[in-house]
PDB file of N, CA and C in Angstrom:
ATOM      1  N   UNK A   1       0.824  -1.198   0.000  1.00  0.00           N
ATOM      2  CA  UNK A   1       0.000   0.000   0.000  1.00  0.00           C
ATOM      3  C   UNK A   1       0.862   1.253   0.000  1.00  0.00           C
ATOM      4  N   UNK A   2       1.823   0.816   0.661  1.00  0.00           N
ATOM      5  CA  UNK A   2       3.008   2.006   0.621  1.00  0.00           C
ATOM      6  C   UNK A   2       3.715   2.635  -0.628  1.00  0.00           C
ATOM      7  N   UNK A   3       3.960   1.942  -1.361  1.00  0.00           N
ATOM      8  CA  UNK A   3       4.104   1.981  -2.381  1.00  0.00           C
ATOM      9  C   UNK A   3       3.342   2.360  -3.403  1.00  0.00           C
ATOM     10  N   UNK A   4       2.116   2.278  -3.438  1.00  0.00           N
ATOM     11  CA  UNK A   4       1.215   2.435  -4.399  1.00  0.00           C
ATOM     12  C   UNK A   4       0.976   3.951  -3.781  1.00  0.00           C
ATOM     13  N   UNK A   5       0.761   4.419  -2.494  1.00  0.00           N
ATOM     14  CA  UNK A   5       0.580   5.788  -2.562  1.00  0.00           C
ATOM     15  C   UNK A   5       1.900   6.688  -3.151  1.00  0.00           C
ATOM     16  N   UNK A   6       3.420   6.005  -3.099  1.00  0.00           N
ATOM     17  CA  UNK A   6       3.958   6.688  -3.453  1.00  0.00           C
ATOM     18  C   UNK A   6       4.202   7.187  -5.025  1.00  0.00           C
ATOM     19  N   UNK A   7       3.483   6.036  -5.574  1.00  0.00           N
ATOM     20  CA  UNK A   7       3.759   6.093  -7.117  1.00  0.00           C
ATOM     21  C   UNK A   7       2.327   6.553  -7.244  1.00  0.00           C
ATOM     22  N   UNK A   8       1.027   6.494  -6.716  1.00  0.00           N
ATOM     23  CA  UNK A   8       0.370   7.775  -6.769  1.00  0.00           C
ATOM     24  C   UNK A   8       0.377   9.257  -6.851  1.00  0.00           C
ATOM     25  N   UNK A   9       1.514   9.590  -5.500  1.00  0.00           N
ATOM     26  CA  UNK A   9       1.579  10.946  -5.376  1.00  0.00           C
ATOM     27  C   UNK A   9       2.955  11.447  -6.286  1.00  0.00           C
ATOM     28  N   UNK A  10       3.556  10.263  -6.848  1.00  0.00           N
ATOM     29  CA  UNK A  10       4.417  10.958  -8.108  1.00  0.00           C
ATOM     30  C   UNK A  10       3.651  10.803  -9.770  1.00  0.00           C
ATOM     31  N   UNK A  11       2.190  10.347  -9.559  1.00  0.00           N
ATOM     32  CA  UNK A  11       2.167  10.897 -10.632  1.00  0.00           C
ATOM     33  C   UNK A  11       1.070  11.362 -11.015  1.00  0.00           C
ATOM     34  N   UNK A  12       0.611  12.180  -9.661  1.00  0.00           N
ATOM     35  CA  UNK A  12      -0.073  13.552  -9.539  1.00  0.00           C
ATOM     36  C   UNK A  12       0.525  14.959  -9.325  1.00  0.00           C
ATOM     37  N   UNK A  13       2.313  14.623  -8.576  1.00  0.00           N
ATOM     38  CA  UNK A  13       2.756  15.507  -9.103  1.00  0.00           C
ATOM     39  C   UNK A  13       3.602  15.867 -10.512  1.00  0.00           C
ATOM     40  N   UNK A  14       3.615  14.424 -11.198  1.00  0.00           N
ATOM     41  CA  UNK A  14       4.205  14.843 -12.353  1.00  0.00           C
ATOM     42  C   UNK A  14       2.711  15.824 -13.073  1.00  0.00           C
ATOM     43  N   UNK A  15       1.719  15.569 -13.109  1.00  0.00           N
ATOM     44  CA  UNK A  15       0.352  16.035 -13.685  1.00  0.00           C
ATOM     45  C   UNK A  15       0.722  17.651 -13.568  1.00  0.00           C
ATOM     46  N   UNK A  16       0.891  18.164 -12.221  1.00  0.00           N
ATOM     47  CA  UNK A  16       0.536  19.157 -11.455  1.00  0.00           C
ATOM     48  C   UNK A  16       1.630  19.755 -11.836  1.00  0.00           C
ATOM     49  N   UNK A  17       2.764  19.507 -12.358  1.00  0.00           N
ATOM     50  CA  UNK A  17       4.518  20.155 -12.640  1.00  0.00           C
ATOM     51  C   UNK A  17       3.995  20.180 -14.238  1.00  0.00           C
ATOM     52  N   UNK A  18       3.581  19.625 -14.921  1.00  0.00           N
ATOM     53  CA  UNK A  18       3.205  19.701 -16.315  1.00  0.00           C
ATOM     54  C   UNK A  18       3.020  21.189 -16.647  1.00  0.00           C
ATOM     55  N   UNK A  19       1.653  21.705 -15.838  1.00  0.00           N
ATOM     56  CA  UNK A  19       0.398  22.659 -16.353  1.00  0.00           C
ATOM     57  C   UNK A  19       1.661  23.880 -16.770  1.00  0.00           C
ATOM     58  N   UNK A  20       2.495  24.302 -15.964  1.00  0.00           N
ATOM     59  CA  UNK A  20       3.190  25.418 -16.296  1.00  0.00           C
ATOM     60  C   UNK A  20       4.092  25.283 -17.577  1.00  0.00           C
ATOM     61  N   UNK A  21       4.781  23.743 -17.348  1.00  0.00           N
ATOM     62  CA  UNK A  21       5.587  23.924 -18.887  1.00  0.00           C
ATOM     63  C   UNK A  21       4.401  23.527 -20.421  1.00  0.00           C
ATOM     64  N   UNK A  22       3.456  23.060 -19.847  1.00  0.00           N
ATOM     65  CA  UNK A  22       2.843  23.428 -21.449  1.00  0.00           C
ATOM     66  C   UNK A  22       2.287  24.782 -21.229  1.00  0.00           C
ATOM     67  N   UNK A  23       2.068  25.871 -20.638  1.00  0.00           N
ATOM     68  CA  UNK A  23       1.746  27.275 -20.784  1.00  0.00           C
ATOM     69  C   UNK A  23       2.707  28.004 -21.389  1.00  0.00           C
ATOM     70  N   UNK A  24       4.087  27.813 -20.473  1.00  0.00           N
ATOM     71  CA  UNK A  24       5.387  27.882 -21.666  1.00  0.00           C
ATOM     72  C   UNK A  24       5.975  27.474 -23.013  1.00  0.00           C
ATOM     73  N   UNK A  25       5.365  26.536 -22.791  1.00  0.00           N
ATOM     74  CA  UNK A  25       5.492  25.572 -24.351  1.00  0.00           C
ATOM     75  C   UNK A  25       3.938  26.591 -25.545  1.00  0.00           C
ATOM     76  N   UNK A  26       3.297  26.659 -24.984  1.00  0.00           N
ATOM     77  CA  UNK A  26       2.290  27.465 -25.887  1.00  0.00           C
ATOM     78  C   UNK A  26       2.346  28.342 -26.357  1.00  0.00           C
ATOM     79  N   UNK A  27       3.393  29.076 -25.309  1.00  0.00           N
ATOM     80  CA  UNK A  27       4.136  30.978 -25.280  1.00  0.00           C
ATOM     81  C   UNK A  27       4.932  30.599 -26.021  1.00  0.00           C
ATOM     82  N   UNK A  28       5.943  30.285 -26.266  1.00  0.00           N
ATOM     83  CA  UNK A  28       6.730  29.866 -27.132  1.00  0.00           C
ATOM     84  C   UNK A  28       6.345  29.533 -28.234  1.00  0.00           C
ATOM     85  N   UNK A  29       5.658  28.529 -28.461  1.00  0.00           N
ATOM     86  CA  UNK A  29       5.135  28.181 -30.272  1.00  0.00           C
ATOM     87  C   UNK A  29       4.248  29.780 -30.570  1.00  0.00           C
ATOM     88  N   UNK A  30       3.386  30.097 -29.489  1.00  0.00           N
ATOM     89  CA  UNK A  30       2.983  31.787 -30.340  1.00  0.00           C
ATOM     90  C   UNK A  30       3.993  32.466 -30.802  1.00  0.00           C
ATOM     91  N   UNK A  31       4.564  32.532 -30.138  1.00  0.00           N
ATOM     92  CA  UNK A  31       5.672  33.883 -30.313  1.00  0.00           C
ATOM     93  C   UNK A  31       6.743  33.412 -31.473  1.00  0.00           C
ATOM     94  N   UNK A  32       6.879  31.874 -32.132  1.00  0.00           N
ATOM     95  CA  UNK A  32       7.464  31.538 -33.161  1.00  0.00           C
ATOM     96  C   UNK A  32       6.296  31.761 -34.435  1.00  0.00           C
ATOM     97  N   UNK A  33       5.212  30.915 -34.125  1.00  0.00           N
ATOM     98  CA  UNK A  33       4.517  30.880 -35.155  1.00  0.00           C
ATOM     99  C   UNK A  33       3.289  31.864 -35.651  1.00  0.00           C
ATOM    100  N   UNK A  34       3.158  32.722 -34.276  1.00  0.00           N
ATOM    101  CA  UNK A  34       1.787  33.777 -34.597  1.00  0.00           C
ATOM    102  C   UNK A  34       1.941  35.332 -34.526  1.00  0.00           C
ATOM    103  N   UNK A  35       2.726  35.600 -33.644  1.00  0.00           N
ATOM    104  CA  UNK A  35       3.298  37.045 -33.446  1.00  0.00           C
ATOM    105  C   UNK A  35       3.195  37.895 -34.145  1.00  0.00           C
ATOM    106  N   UNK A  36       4.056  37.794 -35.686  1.00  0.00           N
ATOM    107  CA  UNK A  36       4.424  38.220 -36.259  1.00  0.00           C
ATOM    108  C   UNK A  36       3.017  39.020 -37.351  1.00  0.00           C
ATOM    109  N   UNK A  37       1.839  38.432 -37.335  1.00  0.00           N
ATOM    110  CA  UNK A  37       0.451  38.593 -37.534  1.00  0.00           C
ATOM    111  C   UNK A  37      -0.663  38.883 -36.355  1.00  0.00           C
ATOM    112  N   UNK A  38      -0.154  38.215 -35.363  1.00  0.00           N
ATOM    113  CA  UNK A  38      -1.253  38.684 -34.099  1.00  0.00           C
ATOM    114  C   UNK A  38      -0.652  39.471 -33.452  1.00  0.00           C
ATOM    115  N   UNK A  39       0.477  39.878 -32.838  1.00  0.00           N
ATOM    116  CA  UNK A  39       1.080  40.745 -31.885  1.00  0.00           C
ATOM    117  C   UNK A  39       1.279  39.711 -30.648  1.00  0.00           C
ATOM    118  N   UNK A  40       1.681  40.242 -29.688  1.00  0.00           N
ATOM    119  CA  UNK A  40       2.213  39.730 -28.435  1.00  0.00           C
ATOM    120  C   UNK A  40       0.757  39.733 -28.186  1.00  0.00           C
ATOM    121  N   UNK A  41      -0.023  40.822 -27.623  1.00  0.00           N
ATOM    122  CA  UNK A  41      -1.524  40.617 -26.960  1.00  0.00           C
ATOM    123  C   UNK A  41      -2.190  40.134 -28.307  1.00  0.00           C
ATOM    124  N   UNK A  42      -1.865  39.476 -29.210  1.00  0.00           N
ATOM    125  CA  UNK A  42      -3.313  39.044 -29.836  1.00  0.00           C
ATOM    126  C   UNK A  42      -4.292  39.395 -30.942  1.00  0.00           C
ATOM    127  N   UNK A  43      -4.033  41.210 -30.650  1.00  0.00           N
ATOM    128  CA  UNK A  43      -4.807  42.686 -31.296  1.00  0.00           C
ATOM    129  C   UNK A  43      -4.206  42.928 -32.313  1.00  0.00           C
ATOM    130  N   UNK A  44      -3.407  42.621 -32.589  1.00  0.00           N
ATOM    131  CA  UNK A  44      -1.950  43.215 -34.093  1.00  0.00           C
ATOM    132  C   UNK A  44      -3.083  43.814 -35.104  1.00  0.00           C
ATOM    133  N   UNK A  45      -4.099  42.502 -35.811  1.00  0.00           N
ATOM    134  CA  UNK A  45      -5.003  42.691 -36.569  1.00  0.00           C
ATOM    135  C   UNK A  45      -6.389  43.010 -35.926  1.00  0.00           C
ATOM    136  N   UNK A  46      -7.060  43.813 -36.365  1.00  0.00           N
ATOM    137  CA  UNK A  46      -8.201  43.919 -36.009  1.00  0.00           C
ATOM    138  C   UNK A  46      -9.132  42.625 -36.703  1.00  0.00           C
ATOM    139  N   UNK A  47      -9.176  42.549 -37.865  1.00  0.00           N
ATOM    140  CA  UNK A  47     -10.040  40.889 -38.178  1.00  0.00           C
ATOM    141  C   UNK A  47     -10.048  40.424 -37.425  1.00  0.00           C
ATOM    142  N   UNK A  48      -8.636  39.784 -36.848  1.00  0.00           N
ATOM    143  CA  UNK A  48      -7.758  38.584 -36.465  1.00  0.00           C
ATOM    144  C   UNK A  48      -7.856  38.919 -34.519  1.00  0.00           C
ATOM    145  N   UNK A  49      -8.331  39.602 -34.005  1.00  0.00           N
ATOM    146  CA  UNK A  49      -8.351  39.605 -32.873  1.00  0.00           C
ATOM    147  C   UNK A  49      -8.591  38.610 -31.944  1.00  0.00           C
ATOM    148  N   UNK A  50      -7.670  38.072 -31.641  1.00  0.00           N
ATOM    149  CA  UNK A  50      -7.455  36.698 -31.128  1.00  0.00           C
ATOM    150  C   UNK A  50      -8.235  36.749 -29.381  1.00  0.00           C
ATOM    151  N   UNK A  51      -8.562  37.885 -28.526  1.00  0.00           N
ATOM    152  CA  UNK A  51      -9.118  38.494 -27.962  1.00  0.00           C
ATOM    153  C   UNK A  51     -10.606  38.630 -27.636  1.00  0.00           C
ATOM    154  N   UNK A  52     -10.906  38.548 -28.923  1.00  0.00           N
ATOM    155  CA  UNK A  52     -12.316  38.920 -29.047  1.00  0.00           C
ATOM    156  C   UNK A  52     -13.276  38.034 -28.896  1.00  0.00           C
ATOM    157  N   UNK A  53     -14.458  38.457 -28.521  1.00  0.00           N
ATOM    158  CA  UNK A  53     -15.583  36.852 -28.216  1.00  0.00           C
ATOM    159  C   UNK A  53     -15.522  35.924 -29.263  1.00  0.00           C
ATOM    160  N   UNK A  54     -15.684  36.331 -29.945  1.00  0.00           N
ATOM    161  CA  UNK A  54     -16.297  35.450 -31.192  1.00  0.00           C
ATOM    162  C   UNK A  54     -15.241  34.386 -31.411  1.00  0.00           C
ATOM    163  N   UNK A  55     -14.085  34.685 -31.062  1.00  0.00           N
ATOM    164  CA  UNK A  55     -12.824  34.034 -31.132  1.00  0.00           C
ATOM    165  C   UNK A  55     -12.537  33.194 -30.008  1.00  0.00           C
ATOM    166  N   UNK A  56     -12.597  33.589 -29.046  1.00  0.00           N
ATOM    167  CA  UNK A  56     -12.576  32.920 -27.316  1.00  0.00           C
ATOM    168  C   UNK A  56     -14.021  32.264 -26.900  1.00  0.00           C
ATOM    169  N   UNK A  57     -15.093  32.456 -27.715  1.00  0.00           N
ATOM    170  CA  UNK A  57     -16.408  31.481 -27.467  1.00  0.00           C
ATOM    171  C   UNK A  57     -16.005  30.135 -28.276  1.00  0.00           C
ATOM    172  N   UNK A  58     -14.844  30.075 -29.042  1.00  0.00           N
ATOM    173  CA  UNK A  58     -14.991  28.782 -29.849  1.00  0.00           C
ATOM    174  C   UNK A  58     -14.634  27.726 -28.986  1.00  0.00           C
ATOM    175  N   UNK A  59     -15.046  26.476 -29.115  1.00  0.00           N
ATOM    176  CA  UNK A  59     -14.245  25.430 -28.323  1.00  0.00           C
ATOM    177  C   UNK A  59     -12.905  25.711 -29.237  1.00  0.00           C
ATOM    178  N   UNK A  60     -11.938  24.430 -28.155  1.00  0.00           N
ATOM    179  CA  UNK A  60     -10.352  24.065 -28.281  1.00  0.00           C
ATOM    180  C   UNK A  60     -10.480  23.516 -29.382  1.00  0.00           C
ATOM    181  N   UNK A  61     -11.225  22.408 -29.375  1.00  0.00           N
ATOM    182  CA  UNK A  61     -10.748  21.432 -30.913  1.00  0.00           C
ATOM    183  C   UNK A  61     -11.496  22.863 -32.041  1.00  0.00           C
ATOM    184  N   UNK A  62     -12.741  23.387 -32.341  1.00  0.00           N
ATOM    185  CA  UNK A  62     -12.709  24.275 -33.762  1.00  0.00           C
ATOM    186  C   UNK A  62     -11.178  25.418 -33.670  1.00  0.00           C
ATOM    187  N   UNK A  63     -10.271  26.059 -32.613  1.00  0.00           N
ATOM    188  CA  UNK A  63      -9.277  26.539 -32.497  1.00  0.00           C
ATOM    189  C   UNK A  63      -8.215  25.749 -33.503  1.00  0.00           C
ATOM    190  N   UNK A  64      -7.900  24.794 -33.022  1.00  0.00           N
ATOM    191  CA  UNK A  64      -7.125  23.709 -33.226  1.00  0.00           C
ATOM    192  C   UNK A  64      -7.564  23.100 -34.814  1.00  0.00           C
ATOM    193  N   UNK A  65      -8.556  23.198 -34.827  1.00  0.00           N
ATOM    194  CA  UNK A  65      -8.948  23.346 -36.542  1.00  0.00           C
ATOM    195  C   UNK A  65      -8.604  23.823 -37.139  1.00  0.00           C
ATOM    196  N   UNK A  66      -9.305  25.438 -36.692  1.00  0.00           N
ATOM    197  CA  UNK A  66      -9.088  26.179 -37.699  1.00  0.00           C
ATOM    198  C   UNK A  66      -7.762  26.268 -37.825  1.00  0.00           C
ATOM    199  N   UNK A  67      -6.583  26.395 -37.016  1.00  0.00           N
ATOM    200  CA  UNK A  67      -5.026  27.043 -37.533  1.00  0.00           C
ATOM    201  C   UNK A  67      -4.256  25.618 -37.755  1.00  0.00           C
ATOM    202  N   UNK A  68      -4.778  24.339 -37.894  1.00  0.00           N
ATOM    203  CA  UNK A  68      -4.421  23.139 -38.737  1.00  0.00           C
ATOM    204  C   UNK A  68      -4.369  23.594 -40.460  1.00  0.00           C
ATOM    205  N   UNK A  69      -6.015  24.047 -40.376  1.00  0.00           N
ATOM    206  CA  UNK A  69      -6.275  23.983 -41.756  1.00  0.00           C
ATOM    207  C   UNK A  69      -6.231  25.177 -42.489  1.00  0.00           C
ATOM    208  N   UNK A  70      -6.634  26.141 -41.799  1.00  0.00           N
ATOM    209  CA  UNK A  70      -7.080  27.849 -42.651  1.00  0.00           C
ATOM    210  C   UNK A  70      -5.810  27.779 -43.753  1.00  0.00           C
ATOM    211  N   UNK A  71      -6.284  28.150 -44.633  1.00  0.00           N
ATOM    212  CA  UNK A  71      -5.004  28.582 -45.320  1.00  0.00           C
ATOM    213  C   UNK A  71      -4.099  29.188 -45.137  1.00  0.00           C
ATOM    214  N   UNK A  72      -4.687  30.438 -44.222  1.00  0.00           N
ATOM    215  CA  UNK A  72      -3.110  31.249 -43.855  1.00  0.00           C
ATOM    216  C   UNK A  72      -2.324  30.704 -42.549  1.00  0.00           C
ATOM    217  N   UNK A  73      -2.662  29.867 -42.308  1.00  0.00           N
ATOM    218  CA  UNK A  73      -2.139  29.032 -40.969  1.00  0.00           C
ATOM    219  C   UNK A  73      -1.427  27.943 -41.687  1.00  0.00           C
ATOM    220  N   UNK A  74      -2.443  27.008 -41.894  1.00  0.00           N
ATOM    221  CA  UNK A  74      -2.064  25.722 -42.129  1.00  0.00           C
ATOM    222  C   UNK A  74      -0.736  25.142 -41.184  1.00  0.00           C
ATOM    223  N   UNK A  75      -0.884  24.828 -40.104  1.00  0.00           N
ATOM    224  CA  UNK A  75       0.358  24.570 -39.206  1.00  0.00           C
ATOM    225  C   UNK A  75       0.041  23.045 -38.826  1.00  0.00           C
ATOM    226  N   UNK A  76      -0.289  22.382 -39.905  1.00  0.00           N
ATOM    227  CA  UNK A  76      -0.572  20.673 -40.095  1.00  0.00           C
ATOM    228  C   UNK A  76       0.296  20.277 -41.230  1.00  0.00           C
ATOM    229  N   UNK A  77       0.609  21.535 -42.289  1.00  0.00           N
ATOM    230  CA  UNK A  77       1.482  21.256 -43.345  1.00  0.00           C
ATOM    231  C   UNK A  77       2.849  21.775 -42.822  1.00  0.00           C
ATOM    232  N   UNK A  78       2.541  22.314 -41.987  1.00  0.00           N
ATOM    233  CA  UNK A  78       4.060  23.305 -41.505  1.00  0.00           C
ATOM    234  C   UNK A  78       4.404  21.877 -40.569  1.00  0.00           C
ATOM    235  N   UNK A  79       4.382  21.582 -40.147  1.00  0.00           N
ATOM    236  CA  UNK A  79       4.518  20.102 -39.418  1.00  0.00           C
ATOM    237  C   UNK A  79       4.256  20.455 -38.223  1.00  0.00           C
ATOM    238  N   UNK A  80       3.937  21.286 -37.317  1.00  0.00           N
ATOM    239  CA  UNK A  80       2.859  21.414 -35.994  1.00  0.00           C
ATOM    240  C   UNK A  80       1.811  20.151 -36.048  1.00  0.00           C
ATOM    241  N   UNK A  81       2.631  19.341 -34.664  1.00  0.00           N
ATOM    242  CA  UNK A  81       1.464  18.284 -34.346  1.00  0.00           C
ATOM    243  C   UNK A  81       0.032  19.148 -33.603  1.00  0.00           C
ATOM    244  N   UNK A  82      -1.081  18.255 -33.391  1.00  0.00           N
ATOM    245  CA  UNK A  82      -2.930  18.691 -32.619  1.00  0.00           C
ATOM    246  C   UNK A  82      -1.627  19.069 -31.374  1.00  0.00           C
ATOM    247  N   UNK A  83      -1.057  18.188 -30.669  1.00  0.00           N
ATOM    248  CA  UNK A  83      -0.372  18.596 -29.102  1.00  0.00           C
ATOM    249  C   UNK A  83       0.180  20.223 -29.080  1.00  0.00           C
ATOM    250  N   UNK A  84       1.027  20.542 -30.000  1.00  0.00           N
ATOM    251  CA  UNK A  84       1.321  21.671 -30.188  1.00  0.00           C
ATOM    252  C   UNK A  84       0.256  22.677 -30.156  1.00  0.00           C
ATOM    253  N   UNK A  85      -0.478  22.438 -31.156  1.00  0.00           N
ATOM    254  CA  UNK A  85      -1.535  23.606 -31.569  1.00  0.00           C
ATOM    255  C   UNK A  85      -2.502  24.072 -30.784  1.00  0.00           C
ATOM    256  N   UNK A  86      -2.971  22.608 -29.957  1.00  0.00           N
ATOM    257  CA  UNK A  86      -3.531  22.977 -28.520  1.00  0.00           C
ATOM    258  C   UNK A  86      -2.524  23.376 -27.349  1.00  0.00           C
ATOM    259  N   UNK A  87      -1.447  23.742 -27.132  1.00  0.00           N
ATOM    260  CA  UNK A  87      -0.728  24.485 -26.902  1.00  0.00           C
ATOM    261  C   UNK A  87      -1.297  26.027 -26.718  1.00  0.00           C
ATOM    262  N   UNK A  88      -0.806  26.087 -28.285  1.00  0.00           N
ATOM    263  CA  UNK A  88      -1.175  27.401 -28.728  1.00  0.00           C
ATOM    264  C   UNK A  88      -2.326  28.573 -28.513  1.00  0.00           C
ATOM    265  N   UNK A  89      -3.362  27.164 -28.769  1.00  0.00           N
ATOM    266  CA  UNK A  89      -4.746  27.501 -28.084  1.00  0.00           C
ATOM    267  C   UNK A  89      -5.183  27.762 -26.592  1.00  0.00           C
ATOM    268  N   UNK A  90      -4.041  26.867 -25.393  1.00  0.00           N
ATOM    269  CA  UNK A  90      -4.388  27.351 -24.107  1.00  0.00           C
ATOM    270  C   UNK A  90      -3.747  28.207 -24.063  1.00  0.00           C
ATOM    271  N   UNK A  91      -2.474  29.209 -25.062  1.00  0.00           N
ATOM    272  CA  UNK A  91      -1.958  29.974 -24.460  1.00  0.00           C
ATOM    273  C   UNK A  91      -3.313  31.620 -25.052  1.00  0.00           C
ATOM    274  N   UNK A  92      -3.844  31.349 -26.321  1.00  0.00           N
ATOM    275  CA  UNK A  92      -4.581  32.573 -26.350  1.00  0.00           C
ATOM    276  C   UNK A  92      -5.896  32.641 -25.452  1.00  0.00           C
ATOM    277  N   UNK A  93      -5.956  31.396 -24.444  1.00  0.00           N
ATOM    278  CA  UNK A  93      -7.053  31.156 -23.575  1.00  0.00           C
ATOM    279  C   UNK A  93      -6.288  32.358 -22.644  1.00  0.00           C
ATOM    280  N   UNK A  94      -4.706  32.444 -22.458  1.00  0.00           N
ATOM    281  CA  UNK A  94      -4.340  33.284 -21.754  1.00  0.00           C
ATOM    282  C   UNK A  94      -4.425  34.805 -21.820  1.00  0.00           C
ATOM    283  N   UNK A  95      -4.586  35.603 -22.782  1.00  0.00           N
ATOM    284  CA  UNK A  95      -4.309  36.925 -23.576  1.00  0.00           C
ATOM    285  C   UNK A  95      -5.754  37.751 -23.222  1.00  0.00           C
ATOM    286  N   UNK A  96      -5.326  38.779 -22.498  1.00  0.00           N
ATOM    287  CA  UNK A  96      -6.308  39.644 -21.883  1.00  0.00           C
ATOM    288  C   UNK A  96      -7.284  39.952 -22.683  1.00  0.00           C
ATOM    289  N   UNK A  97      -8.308  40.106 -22.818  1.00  0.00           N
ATOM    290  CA  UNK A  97      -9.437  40.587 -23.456  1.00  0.00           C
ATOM    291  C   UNK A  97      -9.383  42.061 -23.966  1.00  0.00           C
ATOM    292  N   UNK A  98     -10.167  42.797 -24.600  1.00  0.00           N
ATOM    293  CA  UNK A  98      -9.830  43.722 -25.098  1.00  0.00           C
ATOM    294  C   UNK A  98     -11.021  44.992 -24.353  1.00  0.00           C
ATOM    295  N   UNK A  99     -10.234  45.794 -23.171  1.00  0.00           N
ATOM    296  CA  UNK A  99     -11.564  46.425 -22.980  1.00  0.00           C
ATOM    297  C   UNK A  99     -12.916  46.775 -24.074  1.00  0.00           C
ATOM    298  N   UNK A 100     -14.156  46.997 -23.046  1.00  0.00           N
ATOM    299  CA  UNK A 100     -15.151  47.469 -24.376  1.00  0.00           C
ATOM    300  C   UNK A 100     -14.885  49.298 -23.924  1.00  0.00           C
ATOM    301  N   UNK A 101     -15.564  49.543 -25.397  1.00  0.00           N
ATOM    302  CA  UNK A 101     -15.352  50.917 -25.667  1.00  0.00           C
ATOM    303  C   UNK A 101     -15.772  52.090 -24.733  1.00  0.00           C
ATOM    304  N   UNK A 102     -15.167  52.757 -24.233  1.00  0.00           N
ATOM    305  CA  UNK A 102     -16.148  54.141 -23.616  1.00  0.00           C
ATOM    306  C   UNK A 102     -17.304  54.504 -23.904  1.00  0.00           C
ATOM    307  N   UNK A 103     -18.634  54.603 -23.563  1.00  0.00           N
ATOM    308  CA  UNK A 103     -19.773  55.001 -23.866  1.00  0.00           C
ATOM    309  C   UNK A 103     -19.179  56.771 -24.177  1.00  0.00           C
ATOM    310  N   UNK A 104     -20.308  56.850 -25.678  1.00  0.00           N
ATOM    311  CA  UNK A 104     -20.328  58.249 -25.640  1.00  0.00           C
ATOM    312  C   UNK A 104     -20.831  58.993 -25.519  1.00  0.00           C
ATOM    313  N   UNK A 105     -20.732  60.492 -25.289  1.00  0.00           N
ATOM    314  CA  UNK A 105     -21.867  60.952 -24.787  1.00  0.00           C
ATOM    315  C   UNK A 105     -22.845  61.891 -26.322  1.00  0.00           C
ATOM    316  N   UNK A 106     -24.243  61.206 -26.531  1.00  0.00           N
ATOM    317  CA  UNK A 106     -24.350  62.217 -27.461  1.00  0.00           C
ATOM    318  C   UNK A 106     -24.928  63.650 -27.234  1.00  0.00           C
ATOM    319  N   UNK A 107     -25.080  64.392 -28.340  1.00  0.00           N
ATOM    320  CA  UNK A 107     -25.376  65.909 -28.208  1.00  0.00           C
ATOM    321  C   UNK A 107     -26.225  66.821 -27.314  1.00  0.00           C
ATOM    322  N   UNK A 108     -27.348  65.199 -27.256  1.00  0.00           N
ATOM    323  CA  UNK A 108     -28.673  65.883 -26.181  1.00  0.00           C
ATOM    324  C   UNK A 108     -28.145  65.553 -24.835  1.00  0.00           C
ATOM    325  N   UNK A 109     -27.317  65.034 -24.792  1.00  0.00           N
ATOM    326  CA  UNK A 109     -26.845  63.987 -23.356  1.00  0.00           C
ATOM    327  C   UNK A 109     -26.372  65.050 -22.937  1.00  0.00           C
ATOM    328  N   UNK A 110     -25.370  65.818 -23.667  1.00  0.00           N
ATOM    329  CA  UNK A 110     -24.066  66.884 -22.934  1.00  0.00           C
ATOM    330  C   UNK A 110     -24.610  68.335 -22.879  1.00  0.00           C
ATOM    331  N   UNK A 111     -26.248  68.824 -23.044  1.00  0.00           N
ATOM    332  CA  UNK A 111     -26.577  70.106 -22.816  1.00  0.00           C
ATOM    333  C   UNK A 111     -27.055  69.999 -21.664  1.00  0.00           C
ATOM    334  N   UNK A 112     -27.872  68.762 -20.838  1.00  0.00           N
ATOM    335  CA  UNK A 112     -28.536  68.655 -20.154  1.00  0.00           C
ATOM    336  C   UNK A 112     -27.379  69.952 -18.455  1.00  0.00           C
TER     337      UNK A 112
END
């Protein structure tokens, strides 16, 4: 029994020592393979706002799709394994959101 907890609790902490080097490992493949089109935060392109809901509502696997296959990605022909790319994908799970805009004030608003 002794034994079995110990090779339990080594390989819940190998699990638990993982989470940070694939966050690093994700930072890294961005910053090789996406940067240069998304920016560090994500925003580079406005289309492409990696940030934005519409982009961060997708599940992991359509993520992992789309930059397999899109044409301007294609990082399945570039030889990026799914492990990698979901990588990639928990790291833009990381990338701050993009405040929303200042309300403005209109014309009748600002005589009052």
């Amino acid at each position: 029994m002794k034994t079995m907890s110990c090779a339990a609790l080594a390989a819940i902490m190998a699990v638990v020592m993982a989470f940070p080097l694939r966050a690093d490992a994700g930072e890294d493949l961005y910053k090789k393979h996406c940067v240069v089109c998304h920016g560090d935060d994500g925003k580079k392109r406005s289309r492409s706002d990696l940030t934005a809901a519409r982009v961060q509502e997708k599940t992991n696997r359509a993520l992992v799709t789309f930059i397999a296959d899109d044409r301007r990605h294609e990082f399945s022909a570039k030889g990026l394994r799914s492990v990698q790319m979901q990588f990639i994908v928990d790291h833009l799970r990381t990338l701050p959101s993009r405040p929303a805009p200042e309300p403005t004030e209109t014309p009748e608003e600002s005589q009052d």
